[in-house]
N, C-alpha and C. Protein backbone atom coordinates (compact mmCIF):
# COMPACT_ATOMS: atom_id res chain seq x y z
N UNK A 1 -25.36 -123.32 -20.19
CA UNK A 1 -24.89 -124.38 -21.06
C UNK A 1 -25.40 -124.15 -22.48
N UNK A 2 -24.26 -123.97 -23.85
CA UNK A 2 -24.99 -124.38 -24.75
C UNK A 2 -25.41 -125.50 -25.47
N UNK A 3 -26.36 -124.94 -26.13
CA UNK A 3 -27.36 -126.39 -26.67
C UNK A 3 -26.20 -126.99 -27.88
N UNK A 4 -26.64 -128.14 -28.42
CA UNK A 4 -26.11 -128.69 -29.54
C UNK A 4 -26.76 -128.67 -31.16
N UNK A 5 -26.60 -128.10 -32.01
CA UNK A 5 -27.23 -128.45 -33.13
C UNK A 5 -26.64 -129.55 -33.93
N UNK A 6 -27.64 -129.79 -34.87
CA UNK A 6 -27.16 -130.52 -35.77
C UNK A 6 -26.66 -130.33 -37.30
N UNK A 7 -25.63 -130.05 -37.59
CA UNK A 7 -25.01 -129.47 -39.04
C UNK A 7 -25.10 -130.64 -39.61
N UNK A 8 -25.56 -130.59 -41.37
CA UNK A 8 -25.71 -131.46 -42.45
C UNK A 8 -24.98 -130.96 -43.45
N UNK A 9 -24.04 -131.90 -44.00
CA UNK A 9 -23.05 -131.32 -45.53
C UNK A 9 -23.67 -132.46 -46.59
N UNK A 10 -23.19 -131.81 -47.92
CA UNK A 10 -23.41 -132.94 -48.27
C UNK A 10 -22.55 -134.24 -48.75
N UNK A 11 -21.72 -133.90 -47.39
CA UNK A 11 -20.55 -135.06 -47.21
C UNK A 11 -20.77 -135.59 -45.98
N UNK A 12 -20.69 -136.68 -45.35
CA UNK A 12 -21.38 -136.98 -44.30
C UNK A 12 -19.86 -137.00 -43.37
N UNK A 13 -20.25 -136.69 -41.78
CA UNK A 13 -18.96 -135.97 -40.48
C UNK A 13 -18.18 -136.96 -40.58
N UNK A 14 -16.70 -136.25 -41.25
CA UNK A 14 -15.21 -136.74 -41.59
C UNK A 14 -15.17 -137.69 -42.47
N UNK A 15 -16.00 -137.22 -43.74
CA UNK A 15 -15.53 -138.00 -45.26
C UNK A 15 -15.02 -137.09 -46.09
N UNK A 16 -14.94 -137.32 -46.84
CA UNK A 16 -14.14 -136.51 -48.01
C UNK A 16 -15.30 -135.56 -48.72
N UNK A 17 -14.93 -134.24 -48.94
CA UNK A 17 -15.65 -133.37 -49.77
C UNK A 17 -15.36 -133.76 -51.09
N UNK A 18 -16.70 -133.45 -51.82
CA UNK A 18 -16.75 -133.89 -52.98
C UNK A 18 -15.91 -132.72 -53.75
N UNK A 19 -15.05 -133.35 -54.68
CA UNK A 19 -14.83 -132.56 -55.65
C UNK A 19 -15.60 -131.07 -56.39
N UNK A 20 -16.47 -131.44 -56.11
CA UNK A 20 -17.31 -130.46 -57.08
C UNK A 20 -17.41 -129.06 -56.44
N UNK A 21 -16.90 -129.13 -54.87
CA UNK A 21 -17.61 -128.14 -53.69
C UNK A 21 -15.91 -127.04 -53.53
N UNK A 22 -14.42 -128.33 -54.25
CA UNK A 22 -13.55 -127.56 -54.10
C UNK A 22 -12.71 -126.80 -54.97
N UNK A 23 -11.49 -126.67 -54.81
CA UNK A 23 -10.89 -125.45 -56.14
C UNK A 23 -10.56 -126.64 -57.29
N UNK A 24 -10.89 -127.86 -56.89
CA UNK A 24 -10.41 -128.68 -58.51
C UNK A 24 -11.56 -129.41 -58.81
N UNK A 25 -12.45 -128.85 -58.52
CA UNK A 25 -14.01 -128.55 -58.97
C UNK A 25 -14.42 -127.47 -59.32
N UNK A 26 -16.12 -127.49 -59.81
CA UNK A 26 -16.26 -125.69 -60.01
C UNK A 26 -16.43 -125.34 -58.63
N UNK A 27 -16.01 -125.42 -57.43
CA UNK A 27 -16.03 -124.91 -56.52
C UNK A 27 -17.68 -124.05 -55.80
N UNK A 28 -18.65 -124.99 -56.26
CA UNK A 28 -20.28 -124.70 -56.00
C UNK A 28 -19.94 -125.05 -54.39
N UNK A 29 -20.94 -124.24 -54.18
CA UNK A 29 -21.49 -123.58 -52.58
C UNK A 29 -22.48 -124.77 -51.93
N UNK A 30 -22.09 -125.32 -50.93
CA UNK A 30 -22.37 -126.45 -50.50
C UNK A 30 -23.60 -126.10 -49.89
N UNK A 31 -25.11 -126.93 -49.80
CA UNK A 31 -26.06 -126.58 -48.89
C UNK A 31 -25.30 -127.43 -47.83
N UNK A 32 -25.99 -125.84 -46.69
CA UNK A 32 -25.54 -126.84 -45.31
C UNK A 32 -26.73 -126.31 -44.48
N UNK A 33 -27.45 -127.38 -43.75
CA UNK A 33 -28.38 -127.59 -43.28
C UNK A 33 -28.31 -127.95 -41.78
N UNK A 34 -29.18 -127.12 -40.86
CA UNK A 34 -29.09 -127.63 -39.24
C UNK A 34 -30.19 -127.74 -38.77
N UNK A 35 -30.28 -128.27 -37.89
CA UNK A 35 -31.77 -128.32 -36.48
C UNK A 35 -31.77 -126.99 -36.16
N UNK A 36 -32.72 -127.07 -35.92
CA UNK A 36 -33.17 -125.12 -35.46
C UNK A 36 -33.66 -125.30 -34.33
N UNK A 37 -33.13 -124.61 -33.58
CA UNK A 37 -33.11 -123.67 -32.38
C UNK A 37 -34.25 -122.62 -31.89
N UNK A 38 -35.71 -123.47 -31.41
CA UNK A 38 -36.64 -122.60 -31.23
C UNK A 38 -36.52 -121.22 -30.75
N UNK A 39 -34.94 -121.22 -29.86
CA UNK A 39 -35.22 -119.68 -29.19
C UNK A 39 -34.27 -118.71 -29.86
N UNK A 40 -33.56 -118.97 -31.25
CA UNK A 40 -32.90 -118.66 -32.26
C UNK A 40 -33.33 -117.45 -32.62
N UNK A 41 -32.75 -115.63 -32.51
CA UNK A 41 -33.18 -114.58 -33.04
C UNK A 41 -32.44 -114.69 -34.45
N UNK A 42 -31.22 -115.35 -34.74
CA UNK A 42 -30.34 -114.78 -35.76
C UNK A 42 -29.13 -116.67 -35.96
N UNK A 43 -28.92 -116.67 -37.33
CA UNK A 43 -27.70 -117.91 -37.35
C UNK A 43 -26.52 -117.10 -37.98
N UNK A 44 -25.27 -118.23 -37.52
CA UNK A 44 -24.49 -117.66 -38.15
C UNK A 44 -23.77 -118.43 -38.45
N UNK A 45 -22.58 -119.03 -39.23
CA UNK A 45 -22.02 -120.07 -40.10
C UNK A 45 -20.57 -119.57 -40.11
N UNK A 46 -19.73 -120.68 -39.82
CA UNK A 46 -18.49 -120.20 -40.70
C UNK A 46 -18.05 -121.74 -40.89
N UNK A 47 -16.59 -122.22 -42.07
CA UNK A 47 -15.97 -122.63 -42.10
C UNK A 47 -14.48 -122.27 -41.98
N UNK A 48 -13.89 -123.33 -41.13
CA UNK A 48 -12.33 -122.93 -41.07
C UNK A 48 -11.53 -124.29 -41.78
N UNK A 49 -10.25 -123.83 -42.20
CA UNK A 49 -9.55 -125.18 -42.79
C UNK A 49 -8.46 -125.05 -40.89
N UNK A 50 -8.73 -126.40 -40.08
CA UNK A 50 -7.83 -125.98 -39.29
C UNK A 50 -6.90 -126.58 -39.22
N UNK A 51 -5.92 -127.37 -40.82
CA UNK A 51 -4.77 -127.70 -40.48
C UNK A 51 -3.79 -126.99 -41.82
N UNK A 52 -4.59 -125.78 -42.22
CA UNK A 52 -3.66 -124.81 -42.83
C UNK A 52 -2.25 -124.48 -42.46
N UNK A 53 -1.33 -124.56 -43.40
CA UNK A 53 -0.21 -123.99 -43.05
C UNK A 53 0.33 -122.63 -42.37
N UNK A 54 -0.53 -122.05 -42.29
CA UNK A 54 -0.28 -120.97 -41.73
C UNK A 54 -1.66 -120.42 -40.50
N UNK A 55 -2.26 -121.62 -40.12
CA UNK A 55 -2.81 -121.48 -39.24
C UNK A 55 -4.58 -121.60 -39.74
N UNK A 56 -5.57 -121.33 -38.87
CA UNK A 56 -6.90 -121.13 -39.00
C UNK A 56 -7.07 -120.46 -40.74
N UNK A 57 -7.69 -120.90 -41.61
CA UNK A 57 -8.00 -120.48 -42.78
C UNK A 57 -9.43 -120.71 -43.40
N UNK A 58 -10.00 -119.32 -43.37
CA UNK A 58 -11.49 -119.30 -43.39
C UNK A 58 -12.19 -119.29 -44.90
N UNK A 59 -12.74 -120.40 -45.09
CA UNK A 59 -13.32 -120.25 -46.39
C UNK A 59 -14.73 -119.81 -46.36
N UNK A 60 -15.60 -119.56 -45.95
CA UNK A 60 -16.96 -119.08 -45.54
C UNK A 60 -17.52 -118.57 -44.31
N UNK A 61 -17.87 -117.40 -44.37
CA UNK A 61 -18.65 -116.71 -43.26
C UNK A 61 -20.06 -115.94 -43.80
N UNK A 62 -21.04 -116.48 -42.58
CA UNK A 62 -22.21 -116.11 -43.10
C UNK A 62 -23.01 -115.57 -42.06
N UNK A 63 -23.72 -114.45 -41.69
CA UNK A 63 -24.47 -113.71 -40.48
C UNK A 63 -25.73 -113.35 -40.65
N UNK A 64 -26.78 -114.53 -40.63
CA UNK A 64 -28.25 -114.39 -41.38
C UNK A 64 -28.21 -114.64 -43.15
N UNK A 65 -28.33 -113.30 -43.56
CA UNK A 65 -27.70 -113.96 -45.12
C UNK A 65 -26.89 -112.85 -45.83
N UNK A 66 -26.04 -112.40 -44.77
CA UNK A 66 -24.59 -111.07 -44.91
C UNK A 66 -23.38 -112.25 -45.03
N UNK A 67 -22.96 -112.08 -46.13
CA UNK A 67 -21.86 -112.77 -46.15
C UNK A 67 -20.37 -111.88 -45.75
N UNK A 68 -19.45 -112.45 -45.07
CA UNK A 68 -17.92 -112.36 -44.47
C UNK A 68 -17.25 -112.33 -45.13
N UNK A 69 -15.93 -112.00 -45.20
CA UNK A 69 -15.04 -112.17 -46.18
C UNK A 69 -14.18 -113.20 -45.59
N UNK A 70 -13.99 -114.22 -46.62
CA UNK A 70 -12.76 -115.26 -46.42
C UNK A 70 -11.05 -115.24 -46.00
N UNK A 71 -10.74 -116.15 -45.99
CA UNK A 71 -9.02 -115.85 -46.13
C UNK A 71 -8.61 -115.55 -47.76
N UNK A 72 -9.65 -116.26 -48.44
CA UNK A 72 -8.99 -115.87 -49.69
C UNK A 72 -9.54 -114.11 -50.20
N UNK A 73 -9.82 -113.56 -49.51
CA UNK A 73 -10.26 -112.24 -49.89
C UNK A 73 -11.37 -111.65 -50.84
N UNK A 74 -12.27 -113.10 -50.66
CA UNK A 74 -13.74 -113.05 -51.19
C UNK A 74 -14.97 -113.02 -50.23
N UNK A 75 -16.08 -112.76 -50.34
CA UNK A 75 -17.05 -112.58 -49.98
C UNK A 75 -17.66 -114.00 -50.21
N UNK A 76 -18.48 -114.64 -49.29
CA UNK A 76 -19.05 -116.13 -49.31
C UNK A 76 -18.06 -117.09 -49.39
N UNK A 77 -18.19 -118.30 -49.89
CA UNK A 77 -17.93 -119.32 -49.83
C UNK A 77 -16.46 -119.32 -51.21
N UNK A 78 -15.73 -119.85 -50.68
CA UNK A 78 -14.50 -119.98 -51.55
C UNK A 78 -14.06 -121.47 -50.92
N UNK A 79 -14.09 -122.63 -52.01
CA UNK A 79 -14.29 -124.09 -51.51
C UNK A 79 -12.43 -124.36 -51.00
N UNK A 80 -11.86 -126.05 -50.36
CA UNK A 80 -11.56 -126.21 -50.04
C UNK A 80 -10.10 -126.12 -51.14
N UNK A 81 -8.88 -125.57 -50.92
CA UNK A 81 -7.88 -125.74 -52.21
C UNK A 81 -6.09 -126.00 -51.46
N UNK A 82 -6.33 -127.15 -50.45
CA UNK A 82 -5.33 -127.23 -49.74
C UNK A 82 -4.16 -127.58 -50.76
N UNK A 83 -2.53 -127.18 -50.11
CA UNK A 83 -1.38 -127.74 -51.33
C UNK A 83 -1.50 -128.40 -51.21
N UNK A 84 -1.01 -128.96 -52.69
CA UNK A 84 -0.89 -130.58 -53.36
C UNK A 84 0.09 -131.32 -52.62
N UNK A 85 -0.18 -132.62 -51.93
CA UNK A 85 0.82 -133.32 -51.22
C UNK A 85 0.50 -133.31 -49.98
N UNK A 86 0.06 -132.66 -49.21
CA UNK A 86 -0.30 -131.90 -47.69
C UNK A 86 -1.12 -133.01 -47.57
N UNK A 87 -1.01 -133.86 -46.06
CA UNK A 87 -2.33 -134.46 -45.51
C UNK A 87 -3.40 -134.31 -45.87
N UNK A 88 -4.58 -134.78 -45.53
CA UNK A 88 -5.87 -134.26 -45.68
C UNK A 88 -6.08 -133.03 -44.68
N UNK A 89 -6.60 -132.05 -45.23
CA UNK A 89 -6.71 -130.76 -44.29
C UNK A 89 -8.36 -131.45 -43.64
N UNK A 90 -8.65 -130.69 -42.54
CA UNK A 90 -10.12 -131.16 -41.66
C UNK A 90 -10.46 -129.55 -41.73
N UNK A 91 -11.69 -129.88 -42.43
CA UNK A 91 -12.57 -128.37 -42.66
C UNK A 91 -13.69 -128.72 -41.81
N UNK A 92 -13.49 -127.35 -40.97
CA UNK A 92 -14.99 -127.47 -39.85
C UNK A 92 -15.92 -126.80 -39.95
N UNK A 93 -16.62 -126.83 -40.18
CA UNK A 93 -18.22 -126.44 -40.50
C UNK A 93 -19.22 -126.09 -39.11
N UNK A 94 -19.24 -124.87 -38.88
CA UNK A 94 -19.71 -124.67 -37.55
C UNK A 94 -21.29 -123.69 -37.95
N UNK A 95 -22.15 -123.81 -36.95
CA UNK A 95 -23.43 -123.06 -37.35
C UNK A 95 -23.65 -122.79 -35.61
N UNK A 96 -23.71 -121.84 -35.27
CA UNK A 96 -24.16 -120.90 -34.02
C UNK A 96 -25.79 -120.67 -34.36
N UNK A 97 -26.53 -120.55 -33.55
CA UNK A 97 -27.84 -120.20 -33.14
C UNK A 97 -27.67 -118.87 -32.01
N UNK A 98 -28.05 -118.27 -32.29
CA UNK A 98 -28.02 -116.93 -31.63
C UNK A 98 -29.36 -116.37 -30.77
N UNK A 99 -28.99 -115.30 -29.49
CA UNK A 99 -30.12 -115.32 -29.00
C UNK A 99 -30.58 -114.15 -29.42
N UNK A 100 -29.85 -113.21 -30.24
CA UNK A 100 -30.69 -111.92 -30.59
C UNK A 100 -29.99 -111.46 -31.68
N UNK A 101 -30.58 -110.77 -32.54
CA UNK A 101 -30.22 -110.34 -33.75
C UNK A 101 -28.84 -109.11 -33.69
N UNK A 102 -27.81 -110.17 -34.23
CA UNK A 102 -27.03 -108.81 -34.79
C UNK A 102 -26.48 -108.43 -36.01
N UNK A 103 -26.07 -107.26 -36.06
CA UNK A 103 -25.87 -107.13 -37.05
C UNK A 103 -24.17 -106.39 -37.64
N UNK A 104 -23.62 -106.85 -39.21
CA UNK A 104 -22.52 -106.64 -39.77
C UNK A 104 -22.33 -106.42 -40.81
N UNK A 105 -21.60 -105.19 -41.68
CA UNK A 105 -21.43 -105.13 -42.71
C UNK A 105 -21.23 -106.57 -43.72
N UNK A 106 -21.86 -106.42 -44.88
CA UNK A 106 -20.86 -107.78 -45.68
C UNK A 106 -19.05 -107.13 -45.99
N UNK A 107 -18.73 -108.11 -45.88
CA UNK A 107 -17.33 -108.25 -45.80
C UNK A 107 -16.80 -108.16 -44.46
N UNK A 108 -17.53 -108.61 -43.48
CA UNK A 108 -16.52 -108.52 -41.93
C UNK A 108 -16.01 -109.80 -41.74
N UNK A 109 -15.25 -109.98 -40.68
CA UNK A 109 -13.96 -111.16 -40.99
C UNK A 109 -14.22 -111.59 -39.38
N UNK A 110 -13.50 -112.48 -39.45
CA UNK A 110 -14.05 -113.82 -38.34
C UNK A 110 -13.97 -113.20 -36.82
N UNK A 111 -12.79 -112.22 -36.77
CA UNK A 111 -12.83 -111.74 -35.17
C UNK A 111 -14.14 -110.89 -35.26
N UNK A 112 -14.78 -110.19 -35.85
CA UNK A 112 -15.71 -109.55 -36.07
C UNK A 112 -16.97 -110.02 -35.74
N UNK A 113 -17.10 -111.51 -36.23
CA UNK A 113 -18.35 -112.31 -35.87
C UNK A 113 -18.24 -112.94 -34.30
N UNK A 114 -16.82 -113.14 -34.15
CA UNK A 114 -16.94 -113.44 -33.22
C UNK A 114 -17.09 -112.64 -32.03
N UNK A 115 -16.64 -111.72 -32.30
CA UNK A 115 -16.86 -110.26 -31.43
C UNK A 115 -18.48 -110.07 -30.97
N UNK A 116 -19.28 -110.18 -32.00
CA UNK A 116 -20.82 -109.89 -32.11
C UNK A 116 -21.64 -110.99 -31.21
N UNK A 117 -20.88 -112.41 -31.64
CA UNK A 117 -21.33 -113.44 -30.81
C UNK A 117 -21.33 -113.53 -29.35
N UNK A 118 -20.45 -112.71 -28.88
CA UNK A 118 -19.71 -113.24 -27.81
C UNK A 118 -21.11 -113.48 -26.30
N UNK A 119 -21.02 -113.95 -25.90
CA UNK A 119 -22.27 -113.94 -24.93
C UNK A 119 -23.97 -113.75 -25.29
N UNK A 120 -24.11 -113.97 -26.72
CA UNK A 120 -24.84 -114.61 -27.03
C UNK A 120 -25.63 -116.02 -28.08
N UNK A 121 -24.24 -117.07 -27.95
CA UNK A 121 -24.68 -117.99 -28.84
C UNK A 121 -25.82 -119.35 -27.31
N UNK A 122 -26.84 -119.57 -28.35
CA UNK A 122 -27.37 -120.11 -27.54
C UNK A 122 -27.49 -121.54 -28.00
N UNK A 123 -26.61 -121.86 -29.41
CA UNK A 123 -26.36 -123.47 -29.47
C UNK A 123 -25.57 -123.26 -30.46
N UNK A 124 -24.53 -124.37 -30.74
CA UNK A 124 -23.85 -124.71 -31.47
C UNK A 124 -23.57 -125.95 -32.33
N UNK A 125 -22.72 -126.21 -33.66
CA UNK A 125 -23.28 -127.56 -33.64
C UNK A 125 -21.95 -127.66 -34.97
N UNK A 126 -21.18 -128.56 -35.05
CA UNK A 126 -20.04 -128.91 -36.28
C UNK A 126 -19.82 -130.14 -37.06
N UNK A 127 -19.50 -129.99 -38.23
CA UNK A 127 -19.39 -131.17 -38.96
C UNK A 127 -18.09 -131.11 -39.36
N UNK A 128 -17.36 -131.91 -40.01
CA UNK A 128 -15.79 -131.69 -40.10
C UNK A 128 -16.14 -132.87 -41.40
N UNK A 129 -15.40 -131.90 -42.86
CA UNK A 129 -14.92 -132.77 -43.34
C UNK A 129 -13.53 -132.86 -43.75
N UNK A 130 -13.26 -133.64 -45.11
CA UNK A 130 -11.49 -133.64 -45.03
C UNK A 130 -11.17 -133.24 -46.90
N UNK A 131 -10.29 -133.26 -47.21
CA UNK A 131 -10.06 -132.71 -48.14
C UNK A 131 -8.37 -132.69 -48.52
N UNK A 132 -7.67 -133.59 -49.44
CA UNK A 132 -5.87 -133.68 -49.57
C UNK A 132 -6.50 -133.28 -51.62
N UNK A 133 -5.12 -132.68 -51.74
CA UNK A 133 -5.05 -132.69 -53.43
C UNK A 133 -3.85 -134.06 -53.47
C-alpha cells in the first residue's frame, strides 16, 4: 500500500492559482511543499493541466533537483496559460516519495519519470488547483 503525503501550494486544494504563478503573470515558480517520508531515498514532482485540449499537459517535472522538460518545451516550471474562454482547467500537483535513488538526464519527459518510478514509489500525495483566462 502506498502511503499518503501531504502537498502545500500556495493556493490552497481547488482554489484558484494566483496570477502571479501563471502566463498572465510573471509566471514565478511556485514553492511547493510536502510531509516527508522517513523511508524516502529520492522525491519527485510533476504537474499536469488535466483538462487540456489535447489531453494531459505537463507544466513541471522535477527528479530530486533535475528538472524535466514540459509540454511547452522548457526545462522546469512553465506556469498555468489555459485558452481564453475554456472552463477552469484543474492543475494537479503530484509529489512521489521514492524508495531508492534514481536517476535522469535534465530534460526527460513524463513517460521517462514514470518509467524510473515504476515499482518504487513509496507515497504519494496531490493538490489540484484551477486556473480559466
Amino acid at each position: 500500500m502506498i502511503a499518503a503525503l501531504v502537498v502545500l501550494a500556495p493556493w490552497a486544494a481547488g482554489a484558484t492559482i494566483p496570477r502571479r504563478y501563471t502566463c498572465d503573470g510573471a509566471g514565478a515558480r511556485p514553492a511547493i511543499t510536502w510531509t516527508r517520508e522517513p523511508r524516502a531515498a529520492e522525491y519527485a514532482l510533476e504537474v499536469v493541466d488535466v483538462d487540456a485540449p489535447g489531453g494531459r499537459f505537463v507544466h513541471w517535472l522535477e527528479l530530486g533537483t533535475v528538472q524535466g522538460r514540459n509540454s511547452f518545451g522548457r526545462l522546469g516550471w512553465s506556469g498555468p496559460c489555459p485558452p481564453p474562454g475554456d472552463k477552469p482547467h484543474r492543475y494537479v500537483t503530484t509529489v512521489y516519495a521514492l524508495d531508492r535513488r534514481v536517476r535522469l538526464a535534465a530534460g526527460f519527459d513524463e513517460a521517462q519519470l514514470l518509467r524510473v518510478m515504476r515499482g518504487n514509489v513509496l507515497a504519494r500525495g496531490s493538490l489540484v488547483g484551477r486556473y480559466r483566462r
